[in-house]
Protein backbone atom coordinates (compact mmCIF):
# COMPACT_ATOMS: atom_id res chain seq x y z
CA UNK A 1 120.12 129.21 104.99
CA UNK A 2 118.07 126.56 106.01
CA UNK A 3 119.27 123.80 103.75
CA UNK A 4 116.01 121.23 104.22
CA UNK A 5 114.04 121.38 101.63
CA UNK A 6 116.34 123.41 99.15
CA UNK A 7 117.38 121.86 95.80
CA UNK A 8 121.01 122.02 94.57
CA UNK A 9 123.02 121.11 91.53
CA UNK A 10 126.71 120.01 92.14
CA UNK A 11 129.05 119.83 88.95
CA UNK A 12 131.20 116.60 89.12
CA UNK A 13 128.92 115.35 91.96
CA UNK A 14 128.90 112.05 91.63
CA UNK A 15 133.03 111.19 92.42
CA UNK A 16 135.69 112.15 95.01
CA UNK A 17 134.90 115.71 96.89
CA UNK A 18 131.88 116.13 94.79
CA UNK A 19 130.54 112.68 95.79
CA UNK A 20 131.51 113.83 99.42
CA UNK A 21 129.41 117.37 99.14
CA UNK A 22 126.71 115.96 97.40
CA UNK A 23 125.95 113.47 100.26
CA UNK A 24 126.34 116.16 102.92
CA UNK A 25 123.90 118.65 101.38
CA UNK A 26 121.53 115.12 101.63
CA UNK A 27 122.30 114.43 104.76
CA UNK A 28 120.63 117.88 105.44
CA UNK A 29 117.12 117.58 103.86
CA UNK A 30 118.00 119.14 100.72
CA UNK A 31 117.38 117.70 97.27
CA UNK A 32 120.32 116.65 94.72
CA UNK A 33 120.89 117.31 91.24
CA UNK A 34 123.63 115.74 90.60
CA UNK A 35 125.96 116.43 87.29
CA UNK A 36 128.00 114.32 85.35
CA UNK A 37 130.15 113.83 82.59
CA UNK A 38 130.34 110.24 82.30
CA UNK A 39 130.24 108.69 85.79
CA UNK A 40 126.28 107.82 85.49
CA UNK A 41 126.43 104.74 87.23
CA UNK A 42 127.66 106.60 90.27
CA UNK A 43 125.41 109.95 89.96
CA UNK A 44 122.13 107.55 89.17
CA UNK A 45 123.34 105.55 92.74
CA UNK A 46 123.48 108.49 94.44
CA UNK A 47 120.40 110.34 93.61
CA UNK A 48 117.49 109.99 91.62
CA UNK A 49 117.75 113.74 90.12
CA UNK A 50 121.16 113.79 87.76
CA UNK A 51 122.11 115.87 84.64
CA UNK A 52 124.60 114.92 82.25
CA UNK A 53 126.81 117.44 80.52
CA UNK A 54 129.83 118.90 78.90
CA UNK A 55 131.43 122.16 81.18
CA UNK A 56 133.17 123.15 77.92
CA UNK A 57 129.90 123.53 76.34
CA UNK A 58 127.91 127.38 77.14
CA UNK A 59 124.71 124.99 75.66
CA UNK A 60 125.77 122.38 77.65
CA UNK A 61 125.42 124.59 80.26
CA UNK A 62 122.54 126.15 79.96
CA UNK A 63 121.01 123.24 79.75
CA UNK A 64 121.53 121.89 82.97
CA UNK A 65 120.53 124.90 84.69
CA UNK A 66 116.83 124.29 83.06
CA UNK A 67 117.09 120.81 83.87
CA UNK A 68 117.85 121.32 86.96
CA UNK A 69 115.92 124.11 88.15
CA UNK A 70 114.53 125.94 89.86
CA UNK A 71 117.54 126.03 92.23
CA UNK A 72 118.15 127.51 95.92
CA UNK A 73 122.28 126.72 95.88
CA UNK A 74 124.83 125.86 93.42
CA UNK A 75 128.33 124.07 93.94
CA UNK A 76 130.78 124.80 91.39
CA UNK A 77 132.82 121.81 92.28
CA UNK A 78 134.11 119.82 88.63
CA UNK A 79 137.33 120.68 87.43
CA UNK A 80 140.01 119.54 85.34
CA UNK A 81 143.42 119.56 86.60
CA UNK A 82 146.55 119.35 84.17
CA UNK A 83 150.11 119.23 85.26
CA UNK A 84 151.96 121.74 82.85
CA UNK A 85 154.74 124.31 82.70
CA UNK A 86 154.74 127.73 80.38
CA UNK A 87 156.29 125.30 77.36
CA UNK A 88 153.28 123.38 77.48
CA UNK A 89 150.71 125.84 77.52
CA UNK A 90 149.69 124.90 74.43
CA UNK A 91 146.44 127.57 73.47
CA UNK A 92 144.16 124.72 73.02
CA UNK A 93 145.17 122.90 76.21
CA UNK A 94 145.39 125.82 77.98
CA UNK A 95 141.22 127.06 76.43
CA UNK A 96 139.96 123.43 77.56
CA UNK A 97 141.59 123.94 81.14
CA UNK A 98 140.53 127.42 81.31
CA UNK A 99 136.26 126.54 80.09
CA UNK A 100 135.81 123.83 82.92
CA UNK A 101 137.72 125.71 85.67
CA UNK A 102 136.57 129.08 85.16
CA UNK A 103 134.65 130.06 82.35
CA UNK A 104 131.93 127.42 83.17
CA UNK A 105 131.47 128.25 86.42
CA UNK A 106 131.05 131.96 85.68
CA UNK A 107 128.19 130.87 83.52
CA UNK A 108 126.55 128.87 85.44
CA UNK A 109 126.32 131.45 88.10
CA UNK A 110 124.97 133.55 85.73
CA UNK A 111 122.49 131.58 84.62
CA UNK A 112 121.70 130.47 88.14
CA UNK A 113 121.05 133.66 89.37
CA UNK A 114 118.76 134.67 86.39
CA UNK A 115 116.12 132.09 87.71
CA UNK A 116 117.22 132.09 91.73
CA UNK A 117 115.43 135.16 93.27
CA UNK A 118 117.96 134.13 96.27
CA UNK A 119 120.52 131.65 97.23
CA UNK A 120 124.18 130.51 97.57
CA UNK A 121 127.35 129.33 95.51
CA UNK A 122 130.23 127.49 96.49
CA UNK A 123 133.08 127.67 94.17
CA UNK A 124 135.31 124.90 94.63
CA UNK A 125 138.98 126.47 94.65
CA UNK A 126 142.76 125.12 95.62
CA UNK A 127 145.28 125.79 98.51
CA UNK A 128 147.68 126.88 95.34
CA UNK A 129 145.12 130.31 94.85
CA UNK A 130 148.72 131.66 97.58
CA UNK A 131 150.96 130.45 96.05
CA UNK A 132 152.89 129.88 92.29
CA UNK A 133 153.01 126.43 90.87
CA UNK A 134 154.86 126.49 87.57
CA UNK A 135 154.18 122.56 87.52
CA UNK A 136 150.44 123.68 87.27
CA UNK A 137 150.66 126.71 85.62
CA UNK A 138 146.69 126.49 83.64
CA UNK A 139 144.94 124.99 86.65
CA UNK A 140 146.79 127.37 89.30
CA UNK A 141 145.59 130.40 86.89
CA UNK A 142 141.95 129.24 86.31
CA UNK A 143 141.76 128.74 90.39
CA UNK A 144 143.24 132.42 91.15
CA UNK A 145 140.73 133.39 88.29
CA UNK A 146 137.66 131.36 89.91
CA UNK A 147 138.46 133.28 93.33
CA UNK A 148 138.52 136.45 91.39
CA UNK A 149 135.26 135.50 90.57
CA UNK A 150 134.07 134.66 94.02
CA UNK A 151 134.47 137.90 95.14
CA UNK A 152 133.12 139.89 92.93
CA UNK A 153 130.05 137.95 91.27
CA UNK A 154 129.41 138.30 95.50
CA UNK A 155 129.43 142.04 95.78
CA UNK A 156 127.22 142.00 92.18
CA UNK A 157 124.42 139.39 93.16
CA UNK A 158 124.36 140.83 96.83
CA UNK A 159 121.93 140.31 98.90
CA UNK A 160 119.99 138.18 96.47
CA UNK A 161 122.85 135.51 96.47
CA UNK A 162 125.50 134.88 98.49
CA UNK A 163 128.83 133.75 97.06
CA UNK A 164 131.74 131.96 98.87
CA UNK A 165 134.93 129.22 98.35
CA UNK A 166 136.18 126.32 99.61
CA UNK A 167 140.24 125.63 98.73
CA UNK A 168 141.38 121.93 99.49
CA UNK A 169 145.07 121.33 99.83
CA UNK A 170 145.99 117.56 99.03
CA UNK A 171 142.82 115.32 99.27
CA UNK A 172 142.86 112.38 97.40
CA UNK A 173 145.46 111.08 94.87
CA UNK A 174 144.99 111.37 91.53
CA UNK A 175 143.22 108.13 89.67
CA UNK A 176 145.74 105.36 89.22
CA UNK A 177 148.54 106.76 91.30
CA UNK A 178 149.20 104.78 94.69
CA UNK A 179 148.41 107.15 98.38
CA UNK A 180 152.46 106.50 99.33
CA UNK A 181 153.55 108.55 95.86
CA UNK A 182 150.48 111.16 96.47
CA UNK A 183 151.87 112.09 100.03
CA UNK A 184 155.12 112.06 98.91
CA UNK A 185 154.57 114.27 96.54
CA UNK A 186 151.73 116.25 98.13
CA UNK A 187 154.26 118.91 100.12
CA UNK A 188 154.13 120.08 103.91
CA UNK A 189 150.85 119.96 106.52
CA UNK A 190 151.68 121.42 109.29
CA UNK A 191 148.40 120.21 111.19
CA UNK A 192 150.78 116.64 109.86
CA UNK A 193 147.69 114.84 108.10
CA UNK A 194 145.78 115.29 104.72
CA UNK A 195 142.09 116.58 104.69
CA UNK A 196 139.12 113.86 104.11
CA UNK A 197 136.63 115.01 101.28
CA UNK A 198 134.31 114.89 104.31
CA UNK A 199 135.96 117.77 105.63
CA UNK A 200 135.82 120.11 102.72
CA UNK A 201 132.09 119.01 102.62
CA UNK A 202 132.10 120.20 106.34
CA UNK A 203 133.45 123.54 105.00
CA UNK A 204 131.00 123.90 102.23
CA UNK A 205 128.26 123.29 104.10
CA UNK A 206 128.89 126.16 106.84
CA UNK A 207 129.65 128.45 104.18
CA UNK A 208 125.90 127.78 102.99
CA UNK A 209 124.69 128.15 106.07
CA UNK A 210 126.10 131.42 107.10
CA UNK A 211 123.55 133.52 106.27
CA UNK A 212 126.30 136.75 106.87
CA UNK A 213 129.18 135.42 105.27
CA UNK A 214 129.76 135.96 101.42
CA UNK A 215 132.94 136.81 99.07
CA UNK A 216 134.82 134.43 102.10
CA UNK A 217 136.85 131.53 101.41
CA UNK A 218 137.50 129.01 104.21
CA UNK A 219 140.92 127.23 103.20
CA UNK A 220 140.73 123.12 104.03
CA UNK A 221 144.47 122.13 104.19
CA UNK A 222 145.75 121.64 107.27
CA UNK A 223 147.61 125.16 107.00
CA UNK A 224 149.03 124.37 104.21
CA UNK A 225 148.40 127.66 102.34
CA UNK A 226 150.22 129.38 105.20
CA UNK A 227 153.60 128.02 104.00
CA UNK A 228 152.67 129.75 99.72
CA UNK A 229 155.43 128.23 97.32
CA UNK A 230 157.31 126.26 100.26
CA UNK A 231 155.80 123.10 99.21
């Protein structure tokens, strides 16, 4: 795919990896929509086409695909991520986690592909989809789920649409807590230093412009994934 010229929406574009993707896809002639849940200031900066909404509402939803259409590429990128064990998972934690991670991006991909008559999605995964974190136990499922996904929404909207992943190991801390605690806590690289959001961008944008490639997912942690639950 020639990306100059084509219009994308990015959920959570406007901060961190989304921020980083969203300024890529710019960088190579195509047009932004950029979504947000409350970070306006920051989507409105970075382009002049934004779309606010709530990923755990379907309405929400299917609003910003008419908003933001017509579309050539989508980039499931927003995501909640909760640190929780089995006696958390409270249902209605657990339902929240599960809408924005996974449910959300199975409906906008429907939606999107109602009015694309071709194009690409990137679903925006995590190093954890090999291996078991029962720190994370909501987010690791909806990620495993949202991979699930990848590969088979690619087989159904083949050759219309082609659908990949991206999986980031440890990027960027979390807000609030210091980059010392993050990489102590962030586990083993064996190429020895974290990913930039810059470089998952790098990995999303390939995976749009491989016209051959779809159901892949290019992992973006320094090998991390390699090592599963030895972390």
């Amino acid at each position: 795919m020639i990306l100059k010229g084509k219009r994308a929406l990015v959920t959570g574009g406007a901060v961190r990896i989304g921020r980083a993707i969203t300024e890529a896809l710019q960088e190579a002639g195509a047009e932004v929509v950029v979504h947000y849940l409350s970070s306006m200031e920051e989507a409105d900066a970075l382009s002049s086409h934004t779309v606010q909404g709530n990923l755990q509402s379907s309405d929400d939803c299917a609003r910003m695909i008419e908003q933001a259409g017509p579309l050539d590429i989508l980039v499931n990128n927003a995501s909640l991520f909760t640190k929780d064990r089995l006696a958390e998972g409270y249902p209605e934690r657990v339902q929240r986690e599960f809408q924005v991670n996974l449910f959300a991006p199975m409906e906008l991909t429907r939606l999107f592909a109602v009015q694309a008559k071709e194009g690409a999605v990137i679903n925006m995964l995590d190093r954890r989809i090999r291996a078991n974190d029962p720190t994370a136990l909501s987010y690791s499922i909806t990620k495993k789920g949202l991979e699930e996904l990848t590969k088979i929404s690619a087989l159904e909207l083949a050759p219309r649409i082609r659908v990949n992943g991206v999986a980031p190991g440890p990027i960027l801390p979390p807000p609030g807590e210091s980059g010392e605690n993050f990489a102590e806590r962030a586990g083993c690289v064996p190429l020895e230093y974290f990913p930039t959001p810059e470089n998952v961008a790098e990995a999303a944008i390939y995976l749009l412009q491989a016209d051959y490639c779809t159901g892949q997912v290019i992992y973006v942690d320094g090998g991390q994934h390699l090592l599963g639950n030895g972390v």
